[in-house]
N, C-alpha and C. Protein backbone atom coordinates (compact mmCIF):
# COMPACT_ATOMS: atom_id res chain seq x y z
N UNK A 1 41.24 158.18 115.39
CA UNK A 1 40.10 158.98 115.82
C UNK A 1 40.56 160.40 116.13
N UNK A 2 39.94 161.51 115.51
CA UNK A 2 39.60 162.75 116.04
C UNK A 2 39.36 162.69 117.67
N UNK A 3 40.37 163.96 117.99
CA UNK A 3 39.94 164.44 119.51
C UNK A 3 38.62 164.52 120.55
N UNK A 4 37.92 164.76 118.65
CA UNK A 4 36.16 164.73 119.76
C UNK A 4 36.11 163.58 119.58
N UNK A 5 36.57 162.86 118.74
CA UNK A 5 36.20 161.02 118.78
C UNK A 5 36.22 160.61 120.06
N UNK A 6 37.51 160.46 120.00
CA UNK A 6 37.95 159.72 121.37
C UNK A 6 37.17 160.75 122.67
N UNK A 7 36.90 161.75 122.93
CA UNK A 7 35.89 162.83 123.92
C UNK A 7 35.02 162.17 123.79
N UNK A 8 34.02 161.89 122.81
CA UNK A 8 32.73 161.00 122.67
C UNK A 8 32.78 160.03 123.24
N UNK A 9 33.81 158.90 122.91
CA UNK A 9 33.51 157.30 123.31
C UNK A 9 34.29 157.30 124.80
N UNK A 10 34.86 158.54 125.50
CA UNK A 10 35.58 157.98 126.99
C UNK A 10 34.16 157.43 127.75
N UNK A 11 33.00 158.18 127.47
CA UNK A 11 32.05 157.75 128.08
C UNK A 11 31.53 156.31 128.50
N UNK A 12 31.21 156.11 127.14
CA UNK A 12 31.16 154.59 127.18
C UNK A 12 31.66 153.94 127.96
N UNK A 13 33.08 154.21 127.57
CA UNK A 13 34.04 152.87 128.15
C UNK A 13 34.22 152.83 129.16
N UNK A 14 34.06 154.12 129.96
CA UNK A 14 33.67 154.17 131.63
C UNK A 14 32.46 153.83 132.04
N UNK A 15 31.43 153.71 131.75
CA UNK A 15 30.46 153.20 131.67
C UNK A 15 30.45 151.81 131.61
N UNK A 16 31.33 151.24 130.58
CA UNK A 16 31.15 149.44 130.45
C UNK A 16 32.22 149.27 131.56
N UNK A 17 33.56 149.77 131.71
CA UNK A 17 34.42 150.08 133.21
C UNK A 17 33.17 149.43 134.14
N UNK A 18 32.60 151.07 134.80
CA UNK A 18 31.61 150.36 135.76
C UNK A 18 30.73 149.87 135.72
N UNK A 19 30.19 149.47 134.69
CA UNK A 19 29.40 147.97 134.74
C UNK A 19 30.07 146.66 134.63
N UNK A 20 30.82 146.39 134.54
CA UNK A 20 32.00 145.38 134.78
C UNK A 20 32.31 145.05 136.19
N UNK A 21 32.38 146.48 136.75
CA UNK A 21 33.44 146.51 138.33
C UNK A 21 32.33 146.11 138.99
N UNK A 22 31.17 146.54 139.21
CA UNK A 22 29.82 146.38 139.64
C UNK A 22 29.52 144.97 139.75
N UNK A 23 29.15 144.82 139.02
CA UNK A 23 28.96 143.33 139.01
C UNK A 23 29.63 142.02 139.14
N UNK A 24 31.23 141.82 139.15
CA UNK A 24 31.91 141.32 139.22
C UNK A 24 31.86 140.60 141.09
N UNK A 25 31.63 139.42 140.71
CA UNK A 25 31.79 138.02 140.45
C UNK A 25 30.20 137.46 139.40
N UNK A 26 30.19 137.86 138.45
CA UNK A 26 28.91 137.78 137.77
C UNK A 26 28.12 136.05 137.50
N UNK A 27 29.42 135.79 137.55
CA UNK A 27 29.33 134.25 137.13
C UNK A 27 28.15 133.63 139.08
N UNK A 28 28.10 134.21 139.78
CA UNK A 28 27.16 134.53 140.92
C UNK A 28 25.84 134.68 140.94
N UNK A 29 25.75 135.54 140.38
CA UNK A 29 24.74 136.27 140.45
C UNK A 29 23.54 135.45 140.07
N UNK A 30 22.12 135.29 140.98
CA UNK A 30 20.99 134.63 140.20
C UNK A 30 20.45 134.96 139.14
N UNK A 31 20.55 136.55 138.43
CA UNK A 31 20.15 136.78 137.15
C UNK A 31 21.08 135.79 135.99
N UNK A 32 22.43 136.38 136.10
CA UNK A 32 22.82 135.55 135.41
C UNK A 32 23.12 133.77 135.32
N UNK A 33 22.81 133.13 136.19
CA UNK A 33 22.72 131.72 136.60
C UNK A 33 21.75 131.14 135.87
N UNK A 34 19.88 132.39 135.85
CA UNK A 34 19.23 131.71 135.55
C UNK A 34 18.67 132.08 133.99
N UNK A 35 19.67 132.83 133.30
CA UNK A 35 19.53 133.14 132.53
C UNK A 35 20.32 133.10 131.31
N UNK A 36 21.30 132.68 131.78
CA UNK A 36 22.46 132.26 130.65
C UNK A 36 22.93 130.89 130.82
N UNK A 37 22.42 129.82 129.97
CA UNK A 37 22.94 127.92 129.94
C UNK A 37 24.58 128.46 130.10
N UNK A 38 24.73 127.25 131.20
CA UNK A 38 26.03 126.88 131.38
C UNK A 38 26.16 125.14 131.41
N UNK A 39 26.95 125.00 131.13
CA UNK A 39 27.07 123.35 131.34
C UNK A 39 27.38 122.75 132.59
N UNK A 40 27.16 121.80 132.70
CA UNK A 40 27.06 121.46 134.28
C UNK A 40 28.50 121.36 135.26
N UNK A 41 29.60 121.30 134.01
CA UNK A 41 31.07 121.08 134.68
C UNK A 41 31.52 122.21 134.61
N UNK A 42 30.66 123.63 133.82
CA UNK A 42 30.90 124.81 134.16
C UNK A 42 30.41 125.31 135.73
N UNK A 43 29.98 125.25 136.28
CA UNK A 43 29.75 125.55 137.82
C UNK A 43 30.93 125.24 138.93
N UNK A 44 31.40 126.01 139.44
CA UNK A 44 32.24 125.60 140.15
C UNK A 44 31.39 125.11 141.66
N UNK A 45 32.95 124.36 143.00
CA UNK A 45 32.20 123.86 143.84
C UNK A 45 31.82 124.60 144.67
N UNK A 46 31.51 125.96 144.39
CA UNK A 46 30.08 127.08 145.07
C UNK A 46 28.79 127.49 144.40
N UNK A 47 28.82 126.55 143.16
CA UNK A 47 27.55 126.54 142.67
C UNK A 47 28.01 127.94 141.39
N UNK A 48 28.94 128.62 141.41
CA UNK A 48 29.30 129.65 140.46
C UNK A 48 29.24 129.16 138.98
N UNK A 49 28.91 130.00 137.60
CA UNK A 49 28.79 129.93 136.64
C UNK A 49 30.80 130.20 136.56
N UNK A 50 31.36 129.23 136.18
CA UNK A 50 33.46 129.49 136.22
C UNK A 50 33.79 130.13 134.82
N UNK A 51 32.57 130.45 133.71
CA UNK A 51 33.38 130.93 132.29
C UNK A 51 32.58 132.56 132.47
N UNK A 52 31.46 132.97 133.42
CA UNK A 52 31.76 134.31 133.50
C UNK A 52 32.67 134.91 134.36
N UNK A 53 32.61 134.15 135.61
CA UNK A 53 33.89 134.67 136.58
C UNK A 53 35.11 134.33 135.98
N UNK A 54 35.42 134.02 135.13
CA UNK A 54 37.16 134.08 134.64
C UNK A 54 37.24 134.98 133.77
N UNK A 55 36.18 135.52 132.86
CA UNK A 55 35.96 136.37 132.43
C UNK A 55 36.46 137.81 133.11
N UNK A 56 35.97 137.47 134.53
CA UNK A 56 35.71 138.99 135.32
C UNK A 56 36.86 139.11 135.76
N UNK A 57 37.70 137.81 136.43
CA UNK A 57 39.29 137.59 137.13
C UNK A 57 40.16 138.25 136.05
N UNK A 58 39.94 137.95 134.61
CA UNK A 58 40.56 137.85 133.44
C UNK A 58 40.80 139.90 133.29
N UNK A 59 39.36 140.32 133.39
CA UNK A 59 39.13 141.63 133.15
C UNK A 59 40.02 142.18 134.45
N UNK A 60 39.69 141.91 135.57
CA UNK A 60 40.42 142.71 136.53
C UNK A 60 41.99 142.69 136.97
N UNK A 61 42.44 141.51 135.78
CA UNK A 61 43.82 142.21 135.84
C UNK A 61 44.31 143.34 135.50
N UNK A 62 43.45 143.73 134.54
CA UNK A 62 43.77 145.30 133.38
C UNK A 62 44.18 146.41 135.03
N UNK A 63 42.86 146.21 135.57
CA UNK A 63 43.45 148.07 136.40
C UNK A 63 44.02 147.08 137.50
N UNK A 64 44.39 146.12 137.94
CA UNK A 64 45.81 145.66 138.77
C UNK A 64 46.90 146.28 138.26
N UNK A 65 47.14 145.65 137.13
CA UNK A 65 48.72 146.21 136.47
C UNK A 65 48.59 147.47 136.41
N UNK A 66 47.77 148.14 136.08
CA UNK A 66 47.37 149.82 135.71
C UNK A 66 48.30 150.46 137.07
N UNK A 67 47.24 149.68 138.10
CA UNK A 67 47.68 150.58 139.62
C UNK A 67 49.10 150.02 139.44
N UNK A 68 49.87 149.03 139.67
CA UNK A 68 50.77 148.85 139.84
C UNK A 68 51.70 149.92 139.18
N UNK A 69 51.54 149.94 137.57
CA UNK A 69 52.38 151.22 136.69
C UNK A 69 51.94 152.30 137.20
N UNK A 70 51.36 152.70 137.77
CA UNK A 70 50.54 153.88 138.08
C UNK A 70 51.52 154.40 139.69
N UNK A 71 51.71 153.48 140.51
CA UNK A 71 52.58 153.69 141.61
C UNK A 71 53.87 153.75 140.75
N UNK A 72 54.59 152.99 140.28
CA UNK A 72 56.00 153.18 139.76
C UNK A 72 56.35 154.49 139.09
N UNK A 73 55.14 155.16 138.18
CA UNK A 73 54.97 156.43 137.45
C UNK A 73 55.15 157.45 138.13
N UNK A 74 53.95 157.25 139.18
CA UNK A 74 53.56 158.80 140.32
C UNK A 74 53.90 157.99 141.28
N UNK A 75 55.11 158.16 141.91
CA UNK A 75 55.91 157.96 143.03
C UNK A 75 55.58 158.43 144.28
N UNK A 76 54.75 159.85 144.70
CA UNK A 76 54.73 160.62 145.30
C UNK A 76 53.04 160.51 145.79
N UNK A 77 52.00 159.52 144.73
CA UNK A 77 50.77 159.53 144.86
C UNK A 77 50.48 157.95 146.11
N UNK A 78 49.21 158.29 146.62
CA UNK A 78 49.03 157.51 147.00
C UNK A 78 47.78 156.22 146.65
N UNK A 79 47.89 155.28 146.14
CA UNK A 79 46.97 154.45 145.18
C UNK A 79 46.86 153.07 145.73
N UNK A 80 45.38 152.95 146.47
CA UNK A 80 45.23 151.81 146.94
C UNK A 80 44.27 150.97 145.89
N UNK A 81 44.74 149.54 145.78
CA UNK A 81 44.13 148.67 145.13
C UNK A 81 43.13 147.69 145.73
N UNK A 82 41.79 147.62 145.62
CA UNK A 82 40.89 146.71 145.89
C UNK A 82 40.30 146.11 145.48
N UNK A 83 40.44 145.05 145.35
CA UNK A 83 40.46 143.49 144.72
C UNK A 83 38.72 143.02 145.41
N UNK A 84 38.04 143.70 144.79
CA UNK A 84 36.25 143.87 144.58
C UNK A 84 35.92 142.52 144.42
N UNK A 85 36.33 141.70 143.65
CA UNK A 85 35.88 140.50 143.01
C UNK A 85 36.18 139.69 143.99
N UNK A 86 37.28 139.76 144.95
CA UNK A 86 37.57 138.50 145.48
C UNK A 86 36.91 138.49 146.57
N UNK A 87 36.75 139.81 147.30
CA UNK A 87 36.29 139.94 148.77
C UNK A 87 34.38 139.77 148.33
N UNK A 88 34.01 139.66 147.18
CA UNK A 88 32.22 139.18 146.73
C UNK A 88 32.35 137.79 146.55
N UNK A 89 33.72 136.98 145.75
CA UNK A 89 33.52 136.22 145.48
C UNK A 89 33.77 134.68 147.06
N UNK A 90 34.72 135.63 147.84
CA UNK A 90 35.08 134.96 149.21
C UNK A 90 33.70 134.98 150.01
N UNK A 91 32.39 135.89 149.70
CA UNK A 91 31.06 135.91 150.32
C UNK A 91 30.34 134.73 149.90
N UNK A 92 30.49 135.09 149.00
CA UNK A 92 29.72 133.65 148.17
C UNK A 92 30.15 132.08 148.36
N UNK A 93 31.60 132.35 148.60
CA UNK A 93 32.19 130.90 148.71
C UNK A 93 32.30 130.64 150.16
N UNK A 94 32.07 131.82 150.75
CA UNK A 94 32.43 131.48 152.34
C UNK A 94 30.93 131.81 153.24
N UNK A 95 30.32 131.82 152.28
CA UNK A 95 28.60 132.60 153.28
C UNK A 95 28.13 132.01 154.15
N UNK A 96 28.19 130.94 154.12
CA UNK A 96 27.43 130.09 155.31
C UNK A 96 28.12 130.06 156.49
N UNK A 97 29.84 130.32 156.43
CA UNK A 97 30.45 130.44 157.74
C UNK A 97 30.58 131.70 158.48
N UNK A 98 29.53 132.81 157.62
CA UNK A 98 29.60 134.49 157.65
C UNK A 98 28.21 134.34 158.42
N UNK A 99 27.21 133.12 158.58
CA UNK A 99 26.00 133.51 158.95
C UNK A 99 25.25 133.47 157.75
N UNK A 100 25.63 133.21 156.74
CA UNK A 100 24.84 133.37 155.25
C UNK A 100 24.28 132.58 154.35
N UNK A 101 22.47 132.06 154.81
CA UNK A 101 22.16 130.55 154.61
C UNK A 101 22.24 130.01 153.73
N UNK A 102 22.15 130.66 152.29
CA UNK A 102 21.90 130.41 151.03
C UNK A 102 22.97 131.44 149.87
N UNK A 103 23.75 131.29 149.67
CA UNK A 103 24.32 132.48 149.14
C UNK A 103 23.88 132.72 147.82
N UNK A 104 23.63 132.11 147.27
CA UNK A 104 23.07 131.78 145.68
C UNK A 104 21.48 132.18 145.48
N UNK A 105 20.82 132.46 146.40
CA UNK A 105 19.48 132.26 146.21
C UNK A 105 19.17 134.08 146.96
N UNK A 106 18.02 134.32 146.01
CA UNK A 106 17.52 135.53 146.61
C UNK A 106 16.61 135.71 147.74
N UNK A 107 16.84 136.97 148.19
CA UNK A 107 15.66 137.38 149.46
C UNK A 107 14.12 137.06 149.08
N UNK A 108 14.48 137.88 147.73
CA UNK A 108 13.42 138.95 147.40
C UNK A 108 12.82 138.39 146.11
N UNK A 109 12.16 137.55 145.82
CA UNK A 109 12.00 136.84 144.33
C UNK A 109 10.41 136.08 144.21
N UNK A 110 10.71 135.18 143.32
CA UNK A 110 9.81 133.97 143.58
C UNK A 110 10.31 132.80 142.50
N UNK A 111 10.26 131.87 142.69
CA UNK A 111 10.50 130.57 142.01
C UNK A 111 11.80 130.15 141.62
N UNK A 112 11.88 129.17 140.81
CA UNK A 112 13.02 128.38 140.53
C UNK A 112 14.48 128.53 141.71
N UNK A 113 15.21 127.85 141.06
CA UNK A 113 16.38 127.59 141.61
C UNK A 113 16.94 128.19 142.83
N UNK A 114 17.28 129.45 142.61
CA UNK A 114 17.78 130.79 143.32
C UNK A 114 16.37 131.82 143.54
N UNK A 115 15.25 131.30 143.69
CA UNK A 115 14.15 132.13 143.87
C UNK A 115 14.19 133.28 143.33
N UNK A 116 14.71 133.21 141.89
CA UNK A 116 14.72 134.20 140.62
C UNK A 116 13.94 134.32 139.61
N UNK A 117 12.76 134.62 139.39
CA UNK A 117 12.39 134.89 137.95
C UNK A 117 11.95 136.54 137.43
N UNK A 118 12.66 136.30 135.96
CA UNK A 118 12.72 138.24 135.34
C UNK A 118 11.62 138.60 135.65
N UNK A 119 10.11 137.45 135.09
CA UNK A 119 8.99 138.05 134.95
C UNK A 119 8.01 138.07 136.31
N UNK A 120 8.74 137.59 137.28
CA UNK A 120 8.06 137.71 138.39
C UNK A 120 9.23 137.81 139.80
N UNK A 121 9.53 138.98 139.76
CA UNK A 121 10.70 140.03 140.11
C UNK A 121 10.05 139.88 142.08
N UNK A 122 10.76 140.23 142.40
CA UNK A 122 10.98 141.26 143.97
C UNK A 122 10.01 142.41 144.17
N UNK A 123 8.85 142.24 144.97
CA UNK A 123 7.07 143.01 144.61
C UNK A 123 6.28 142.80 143.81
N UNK A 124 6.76 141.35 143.13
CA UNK A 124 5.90 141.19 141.31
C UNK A 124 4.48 140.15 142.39
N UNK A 125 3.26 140.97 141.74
CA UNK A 125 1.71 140.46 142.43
C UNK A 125 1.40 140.01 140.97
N UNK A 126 0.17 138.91 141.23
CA UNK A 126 -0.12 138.10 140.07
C UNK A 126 -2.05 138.10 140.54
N UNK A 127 -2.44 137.54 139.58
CA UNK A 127 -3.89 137.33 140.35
C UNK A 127 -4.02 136.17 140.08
N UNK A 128 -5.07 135.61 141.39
CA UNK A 128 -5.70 134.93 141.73
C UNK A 128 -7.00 134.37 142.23
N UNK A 129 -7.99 133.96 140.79
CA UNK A 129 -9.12 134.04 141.45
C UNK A 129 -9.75 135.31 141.76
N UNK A 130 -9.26 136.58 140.92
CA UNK A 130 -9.79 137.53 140.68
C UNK A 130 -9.11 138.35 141.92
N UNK A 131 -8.24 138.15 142.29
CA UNK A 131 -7.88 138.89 143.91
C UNK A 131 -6.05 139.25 143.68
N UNK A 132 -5.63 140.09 143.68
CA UNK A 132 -4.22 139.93 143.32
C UNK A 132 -3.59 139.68 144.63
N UNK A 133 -2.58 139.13 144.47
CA UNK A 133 -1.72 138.51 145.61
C UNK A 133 -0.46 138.44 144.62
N UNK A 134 0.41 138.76 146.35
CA UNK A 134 1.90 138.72 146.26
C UNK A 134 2.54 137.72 146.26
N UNK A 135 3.63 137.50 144.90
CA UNK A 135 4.53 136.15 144.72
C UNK A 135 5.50 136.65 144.90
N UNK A 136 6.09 137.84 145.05
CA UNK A 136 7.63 138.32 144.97
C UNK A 136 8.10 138.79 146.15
N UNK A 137 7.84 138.23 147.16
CA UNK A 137 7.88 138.64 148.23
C UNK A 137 9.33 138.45 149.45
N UNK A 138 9.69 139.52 149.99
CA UNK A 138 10.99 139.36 150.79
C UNK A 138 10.86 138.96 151.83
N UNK A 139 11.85 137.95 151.97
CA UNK A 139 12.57 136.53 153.10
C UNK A 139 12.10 137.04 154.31
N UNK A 140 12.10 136.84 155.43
CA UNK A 140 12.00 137.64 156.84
C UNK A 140 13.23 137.85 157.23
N UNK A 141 13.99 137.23 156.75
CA UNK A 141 15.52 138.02 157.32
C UNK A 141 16.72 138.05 156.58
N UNK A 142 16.40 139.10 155.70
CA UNK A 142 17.25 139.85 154.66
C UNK A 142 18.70 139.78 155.20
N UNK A 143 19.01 139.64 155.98
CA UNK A 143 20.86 139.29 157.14
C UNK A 143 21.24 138.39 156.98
N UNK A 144 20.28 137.44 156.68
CA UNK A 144 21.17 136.35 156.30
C UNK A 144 21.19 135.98 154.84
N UNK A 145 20.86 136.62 153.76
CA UNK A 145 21.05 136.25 152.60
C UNK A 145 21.64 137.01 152.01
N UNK A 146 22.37 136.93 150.81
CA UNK A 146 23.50 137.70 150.16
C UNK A 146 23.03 138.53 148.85
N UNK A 147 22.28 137.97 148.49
CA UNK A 147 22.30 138.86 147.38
C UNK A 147 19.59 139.14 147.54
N UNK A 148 19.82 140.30 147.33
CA UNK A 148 18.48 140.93 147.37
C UNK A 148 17.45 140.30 146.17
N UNK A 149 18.00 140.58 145.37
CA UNK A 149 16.57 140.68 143.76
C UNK A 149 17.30 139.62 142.87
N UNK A 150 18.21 139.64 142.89
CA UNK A 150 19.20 138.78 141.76
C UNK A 150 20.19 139.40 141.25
N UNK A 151 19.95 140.79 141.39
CA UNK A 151 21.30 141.64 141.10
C UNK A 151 22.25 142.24 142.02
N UNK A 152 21.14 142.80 143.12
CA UNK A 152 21.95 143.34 143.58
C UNK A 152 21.92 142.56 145.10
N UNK A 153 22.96 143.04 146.04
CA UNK A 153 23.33 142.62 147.24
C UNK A 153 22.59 142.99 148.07
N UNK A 154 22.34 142.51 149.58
CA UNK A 154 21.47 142.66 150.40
C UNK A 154 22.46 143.45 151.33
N UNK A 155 21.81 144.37 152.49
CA UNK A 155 22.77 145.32 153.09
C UNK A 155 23.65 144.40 154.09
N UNK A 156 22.97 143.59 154.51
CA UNK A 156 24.31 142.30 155.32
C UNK A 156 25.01 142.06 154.24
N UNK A 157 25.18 142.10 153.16
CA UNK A 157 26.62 141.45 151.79
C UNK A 157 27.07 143.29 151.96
N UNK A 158 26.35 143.71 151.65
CA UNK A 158 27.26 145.38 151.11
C UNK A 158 28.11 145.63 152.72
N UNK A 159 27.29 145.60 153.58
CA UNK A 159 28.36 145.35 155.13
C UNK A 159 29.74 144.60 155.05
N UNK A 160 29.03 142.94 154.84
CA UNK A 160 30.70 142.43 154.55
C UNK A 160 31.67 143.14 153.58
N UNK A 161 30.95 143.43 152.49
CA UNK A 161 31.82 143.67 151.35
C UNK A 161 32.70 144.91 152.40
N UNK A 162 31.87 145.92 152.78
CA UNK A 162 32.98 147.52 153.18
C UNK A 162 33.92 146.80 154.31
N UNK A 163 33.28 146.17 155.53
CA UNK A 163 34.17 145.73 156.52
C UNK A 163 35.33 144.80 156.23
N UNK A 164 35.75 144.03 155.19
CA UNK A 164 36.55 144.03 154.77
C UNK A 164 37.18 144.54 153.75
N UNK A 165 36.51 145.45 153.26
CA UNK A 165 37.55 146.76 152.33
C UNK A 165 38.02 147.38 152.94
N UNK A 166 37.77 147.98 154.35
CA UNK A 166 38.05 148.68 155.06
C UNK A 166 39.38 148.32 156.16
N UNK A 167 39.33 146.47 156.31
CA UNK A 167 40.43 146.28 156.96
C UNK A 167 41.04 145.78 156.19
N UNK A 168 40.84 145.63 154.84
CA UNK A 168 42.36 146.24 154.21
C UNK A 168 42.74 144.54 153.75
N UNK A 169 41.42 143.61 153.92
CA UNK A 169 41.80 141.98 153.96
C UNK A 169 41.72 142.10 152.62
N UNK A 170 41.34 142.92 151.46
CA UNK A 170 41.44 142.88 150.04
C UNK A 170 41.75 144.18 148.95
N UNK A 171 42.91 144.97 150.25
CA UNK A 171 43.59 145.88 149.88
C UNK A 171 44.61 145.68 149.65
N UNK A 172 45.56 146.79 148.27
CA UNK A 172 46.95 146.18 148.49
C UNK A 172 47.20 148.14 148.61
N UNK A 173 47.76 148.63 149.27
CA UNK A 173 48.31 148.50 150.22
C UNK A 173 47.30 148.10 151.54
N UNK A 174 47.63 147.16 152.72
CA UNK A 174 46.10 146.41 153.04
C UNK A 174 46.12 147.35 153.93
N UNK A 175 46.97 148.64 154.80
CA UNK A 175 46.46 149.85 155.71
C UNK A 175 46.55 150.88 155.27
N UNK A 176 46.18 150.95 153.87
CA UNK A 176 46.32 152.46 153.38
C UNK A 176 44.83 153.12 153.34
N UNK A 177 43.69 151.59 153.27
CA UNK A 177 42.48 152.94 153.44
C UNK A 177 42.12 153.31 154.75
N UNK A 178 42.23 152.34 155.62
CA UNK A 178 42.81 152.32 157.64
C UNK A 178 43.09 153.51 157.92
N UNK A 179 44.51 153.70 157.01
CA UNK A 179 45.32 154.87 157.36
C UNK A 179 44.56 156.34 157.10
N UNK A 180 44.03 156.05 155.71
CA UNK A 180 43.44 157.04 154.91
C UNK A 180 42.00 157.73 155.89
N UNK A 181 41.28 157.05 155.92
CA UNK A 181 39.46 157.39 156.70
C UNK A 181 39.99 157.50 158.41
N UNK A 182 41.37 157.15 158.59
CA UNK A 182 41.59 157.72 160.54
C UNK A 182 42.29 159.10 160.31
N UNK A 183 42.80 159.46 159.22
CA UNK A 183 43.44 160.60 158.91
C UNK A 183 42.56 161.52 158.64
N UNK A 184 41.25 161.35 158.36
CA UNK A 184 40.10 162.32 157.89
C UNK A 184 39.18 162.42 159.13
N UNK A 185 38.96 161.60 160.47
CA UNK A 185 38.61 161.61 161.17
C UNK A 185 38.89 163.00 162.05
């Protein structure tokens, strides 16, 4: 590829980058649960879809080793690693001892399994009897459930997720961002 080639496609691939990093533990998530067949000995024992999350474990070795060469290279830099997947996927597997009733199932939805459906979303009104009324309607207490719509996280999960990024329980170096945000203070 030509110089503008490769200029053209960095986009992308940072782009599929963070849609990857984002979403990761995907094999989680109620969109994808209720939307992609898995077989039944594919689920692991947190109810997880196990051939997209190995997928994602699989993917996030790439920028592990990266950082790792990346410290040995730039000696002098400082490069903390956070292991995103594990500290979402330890929510999910550990939610109910976090306070977290249902980890699998949404706030904010209506029907099936994980109170997920595409076509009747988080605010999705239907009619009835000529009167529209609300089927997509959110839980009364968004704190205790983990994930919001089916995609994304509820602000009690995005809490856990920082409070332990922050102490460093899924950092490697695990007091370098500690160190880092008291140094800017």
């Amino acid at each position: 590829m030509s110089k503008d080639e490769v200029k053209a496609y960095v986009p992308d691939v940072l782009n599929q980058f963070q849609t990857i990093i984002q979403a990761s533990p995907v094999g989680c998530l109620p969109y994808v649960m209720e939307h992609i067949p898995v077989l039944a000995g594919q689920i692991d024992e947190y109810g997880c879809a196990s051939p997209f999350n190995e997928v994602a474990q699989f993917f996030n070795q790439g920028p592990k080793k990266t950082v790792e060469q990346l410290r040995k290279d730039l000696v002098d830099a400082a490069i903390t690693y956070v292991d995103v997947y594990s500290v979402k996927y330890s929510l999910i597997s550990q939610g109910r001892k976090h306070g977290f009733k249902q980890p699998l199932r949404t706030c904010c939805g209506h029907g099936g399994k994980y109170n997920y459906n595409k076509k009747l979303g988080c605010g999705a009104k239907i009619y009835k009897q000529g009167k529209e009324a609300l089927v997509g309607a959110p839980c009364q207490d968004p704190s205790t459930y983990v994930n919001w719509d089916g995609v994304h996280f509820t602000q009690a999960a995005n809490n856990y997720i920082f409070e332990r990024t922050v102490n460093g329980s899924f950092s490697r170096p695990s007091d370098a961002i500690k160190h880092g945000l008291l140094g800017k203070l």
